[in-house]
Protein backbone atom coordinates (compact mmCIF):
# COMPACT_ATOMS: atom_id res chain seq x y z
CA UNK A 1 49.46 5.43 47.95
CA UNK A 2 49.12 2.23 45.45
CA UNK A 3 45.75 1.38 46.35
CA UNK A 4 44.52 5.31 46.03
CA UNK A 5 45.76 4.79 42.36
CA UNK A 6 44.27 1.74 41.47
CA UNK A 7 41.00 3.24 42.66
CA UNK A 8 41.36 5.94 40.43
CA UNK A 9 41.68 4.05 37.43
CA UNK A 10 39.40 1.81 38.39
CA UNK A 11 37.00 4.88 38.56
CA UNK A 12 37.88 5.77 35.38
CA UNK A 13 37.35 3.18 33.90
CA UNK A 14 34.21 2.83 34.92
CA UNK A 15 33.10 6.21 33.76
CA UNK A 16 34.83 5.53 30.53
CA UNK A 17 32.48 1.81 29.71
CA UNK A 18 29.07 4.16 30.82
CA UNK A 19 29.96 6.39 27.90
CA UNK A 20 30.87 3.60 25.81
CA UNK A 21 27.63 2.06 26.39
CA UNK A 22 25.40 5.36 26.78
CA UNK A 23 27.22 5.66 22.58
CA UNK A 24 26.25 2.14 21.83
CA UNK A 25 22.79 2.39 22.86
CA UNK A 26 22.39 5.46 21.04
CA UNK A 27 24.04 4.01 17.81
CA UNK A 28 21.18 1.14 18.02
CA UNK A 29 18.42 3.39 18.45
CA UNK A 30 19.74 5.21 15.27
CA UNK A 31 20.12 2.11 13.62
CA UNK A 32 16.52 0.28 14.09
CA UNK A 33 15.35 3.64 13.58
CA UNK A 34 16.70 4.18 9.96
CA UNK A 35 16.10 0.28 9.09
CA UNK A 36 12.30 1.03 9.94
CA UNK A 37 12.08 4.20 7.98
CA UNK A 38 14.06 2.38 5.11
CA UNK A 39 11.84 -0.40 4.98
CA UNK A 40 9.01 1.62 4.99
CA UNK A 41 10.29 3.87 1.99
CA UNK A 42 10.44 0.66 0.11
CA UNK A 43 6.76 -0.17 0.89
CA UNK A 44 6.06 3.51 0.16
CA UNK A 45 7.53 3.36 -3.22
CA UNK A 46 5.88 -0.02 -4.17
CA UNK A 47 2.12 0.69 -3.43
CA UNK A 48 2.88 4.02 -5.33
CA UNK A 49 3.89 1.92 -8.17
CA UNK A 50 0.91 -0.17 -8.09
CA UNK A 51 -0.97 2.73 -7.41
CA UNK A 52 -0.33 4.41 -10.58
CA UNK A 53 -0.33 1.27 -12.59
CA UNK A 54 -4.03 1.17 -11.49
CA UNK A 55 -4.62 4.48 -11.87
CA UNK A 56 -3.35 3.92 -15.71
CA UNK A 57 -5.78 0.96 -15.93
CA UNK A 58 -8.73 3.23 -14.66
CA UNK A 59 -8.01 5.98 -17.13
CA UNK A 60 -7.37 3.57 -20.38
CA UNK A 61 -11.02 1.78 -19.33
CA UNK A 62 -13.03 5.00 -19.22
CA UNK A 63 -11.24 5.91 -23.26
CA UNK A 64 -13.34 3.04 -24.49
CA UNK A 65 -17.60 4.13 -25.49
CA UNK A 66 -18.93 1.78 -23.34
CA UNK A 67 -22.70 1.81 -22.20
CA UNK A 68 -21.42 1.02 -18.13
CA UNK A 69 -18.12 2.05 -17.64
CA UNK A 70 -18.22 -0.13 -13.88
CA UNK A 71 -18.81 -3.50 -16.26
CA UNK A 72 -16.04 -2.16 -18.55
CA UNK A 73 -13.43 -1.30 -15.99
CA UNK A 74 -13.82 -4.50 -13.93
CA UNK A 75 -13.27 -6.13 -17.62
CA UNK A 76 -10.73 -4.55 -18.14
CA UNK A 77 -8.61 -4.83 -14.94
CA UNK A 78 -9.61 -8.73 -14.75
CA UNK A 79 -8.12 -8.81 -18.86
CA UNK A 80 -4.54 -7.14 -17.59
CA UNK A 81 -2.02 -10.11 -17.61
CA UNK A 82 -0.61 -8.58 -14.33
CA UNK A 83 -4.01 -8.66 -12.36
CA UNK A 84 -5.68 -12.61 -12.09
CA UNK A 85 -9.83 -12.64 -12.80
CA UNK A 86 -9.47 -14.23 -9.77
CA UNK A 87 -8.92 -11.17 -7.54
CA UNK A 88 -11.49 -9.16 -8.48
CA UNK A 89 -14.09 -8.31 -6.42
CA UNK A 90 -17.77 -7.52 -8.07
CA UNK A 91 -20.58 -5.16 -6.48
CA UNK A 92 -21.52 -5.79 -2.38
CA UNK A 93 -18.37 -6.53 -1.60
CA UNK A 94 -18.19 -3.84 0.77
CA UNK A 95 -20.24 -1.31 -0.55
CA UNK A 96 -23.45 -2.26 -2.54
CA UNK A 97 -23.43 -0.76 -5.91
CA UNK A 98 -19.73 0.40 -5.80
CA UNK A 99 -17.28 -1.94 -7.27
CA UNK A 100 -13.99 -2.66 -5.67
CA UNK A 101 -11.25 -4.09 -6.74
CA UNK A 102 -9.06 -6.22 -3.63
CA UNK A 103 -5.55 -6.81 -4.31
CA UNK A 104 -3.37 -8.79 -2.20
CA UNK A 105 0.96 -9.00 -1.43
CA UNK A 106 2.66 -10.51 0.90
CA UNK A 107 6.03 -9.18 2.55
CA UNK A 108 8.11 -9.39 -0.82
CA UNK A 109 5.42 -7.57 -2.62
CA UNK A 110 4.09 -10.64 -4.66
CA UNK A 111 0.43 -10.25 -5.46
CA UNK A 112 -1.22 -13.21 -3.97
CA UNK A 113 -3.62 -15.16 -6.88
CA UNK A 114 -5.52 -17.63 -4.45
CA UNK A 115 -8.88 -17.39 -4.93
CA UNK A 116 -10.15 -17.33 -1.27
CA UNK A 117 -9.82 -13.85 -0.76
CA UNK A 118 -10.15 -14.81 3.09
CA UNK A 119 -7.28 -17.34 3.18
CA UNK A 120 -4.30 -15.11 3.24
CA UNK A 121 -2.20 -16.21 6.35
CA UNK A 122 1.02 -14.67 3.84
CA UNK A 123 -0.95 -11.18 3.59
CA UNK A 124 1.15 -8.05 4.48
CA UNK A 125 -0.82 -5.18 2.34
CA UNK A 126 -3.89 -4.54 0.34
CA UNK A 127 -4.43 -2.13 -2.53
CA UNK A 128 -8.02 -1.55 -3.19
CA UNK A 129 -9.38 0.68 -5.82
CA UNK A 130 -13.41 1.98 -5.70
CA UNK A 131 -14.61 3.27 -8.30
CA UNK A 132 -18.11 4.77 -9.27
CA UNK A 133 -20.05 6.85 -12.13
CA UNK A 134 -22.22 9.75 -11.26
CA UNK A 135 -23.34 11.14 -14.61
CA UNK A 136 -20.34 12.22 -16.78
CA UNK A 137 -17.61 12.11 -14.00
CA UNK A 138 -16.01 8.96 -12.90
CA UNK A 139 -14.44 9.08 -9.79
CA UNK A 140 -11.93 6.42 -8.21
CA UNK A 141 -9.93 6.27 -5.16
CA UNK A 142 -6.90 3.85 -4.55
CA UNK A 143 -5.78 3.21 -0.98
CA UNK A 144 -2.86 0.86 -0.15
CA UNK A 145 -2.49 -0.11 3.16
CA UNK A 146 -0.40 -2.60 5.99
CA UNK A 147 -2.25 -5.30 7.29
CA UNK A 148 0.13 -5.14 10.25
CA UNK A 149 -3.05 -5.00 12.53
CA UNK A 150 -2.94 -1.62 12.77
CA UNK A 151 -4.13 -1.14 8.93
CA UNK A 152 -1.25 1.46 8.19
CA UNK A 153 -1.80 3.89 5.54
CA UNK A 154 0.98 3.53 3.00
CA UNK A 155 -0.51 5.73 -0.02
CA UNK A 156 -3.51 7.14 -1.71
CA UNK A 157 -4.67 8.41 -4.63
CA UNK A 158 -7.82 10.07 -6.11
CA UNK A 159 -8.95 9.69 -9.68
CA UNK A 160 -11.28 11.67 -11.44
CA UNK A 161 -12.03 12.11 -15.52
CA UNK A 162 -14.61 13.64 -16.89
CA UNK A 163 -17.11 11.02 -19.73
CA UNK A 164 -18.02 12.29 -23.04
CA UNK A 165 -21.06 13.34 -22.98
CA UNK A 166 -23.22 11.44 -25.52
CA UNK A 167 -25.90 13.02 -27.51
CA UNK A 168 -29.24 11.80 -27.77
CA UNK A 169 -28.81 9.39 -24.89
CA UNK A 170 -29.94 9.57 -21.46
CA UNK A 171 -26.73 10.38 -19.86
């Protein structure tokens, strides 16, 4: 009779630590789960926030009467005390004729200012703004993506304002 009882507990027992760990595995899943999504919120709402800052640079460059607003934007963007001359890239970059603009953070979100655009071991996402003038529109896009290897889309935005039309000119 003894050792039918000590079975039995020893049974349950055993059925009691496989739903202790069945719970614990689950709890883990949930927790690298909402640590990924959390992390990625954080990226989210950071390339939105240089998104827009861009986006603000864009706008203010096309205000000014310039006679090329390309010249006048890259100007402008390489005169912002946040943005180094340094990053900017000019026309043939990628493609020719269409100025883009390569900015570069590592993990903590701290633009990178070296010079070698190619040298960035510390890299961990890219905002790039295009931008190009077809008669009186401007139009801009500004992507911000991981470079996780997988070139993750984090957030985009497209910009568009309409030039004032000058008179007399060949616009």
């Amino acid at each position: 009779m003894k050792h039918s009882k000590s079975s039995l507990f020893l049974m349950e027992f055993i059925v009691a630590l496989f739903f202790f760990t069945l719970a614990c595995a689950v709890c883990v899943q949930l927790y690298t789960k909402c640590f990924r999504v959390s992390h990625l919120s954080v990226n989210q709402n950071h390339a939105c926030i240089w998104a827009s800052n861009l986006a603000e640079l864009w706008y203010d460059s096309l205000e000014e009467d310039q006679d090329n607003y390309t010249d006048y934007l890259l100007d402008t963007l390489s005169a912002s005390e946040k943005i180094p001359e340094n990053v900017i890239v000019f026309p043939g970059y990628v493609d020719a004729g269409s100025p883009m603009l390569c900015l570069y953070f590592d993990a903590d979100w701290k633009l990178l200012k070296d010079p070698e655009v190619f040298a960035y071991p510390d890299a961990r996402f890219l905002i790039t703004l295009r931008t190009e003038v077809d008669g009186n529109t401007a139009l801009g896009e500004i992507s911000a993506t991981m470079l996780d290897g997988t070139a993750s889309p984090l957030y985009e935005l497209s910009l568009e304002k309409h030039l004032q039309a000058r008179l007399g000119g060949d616009r």
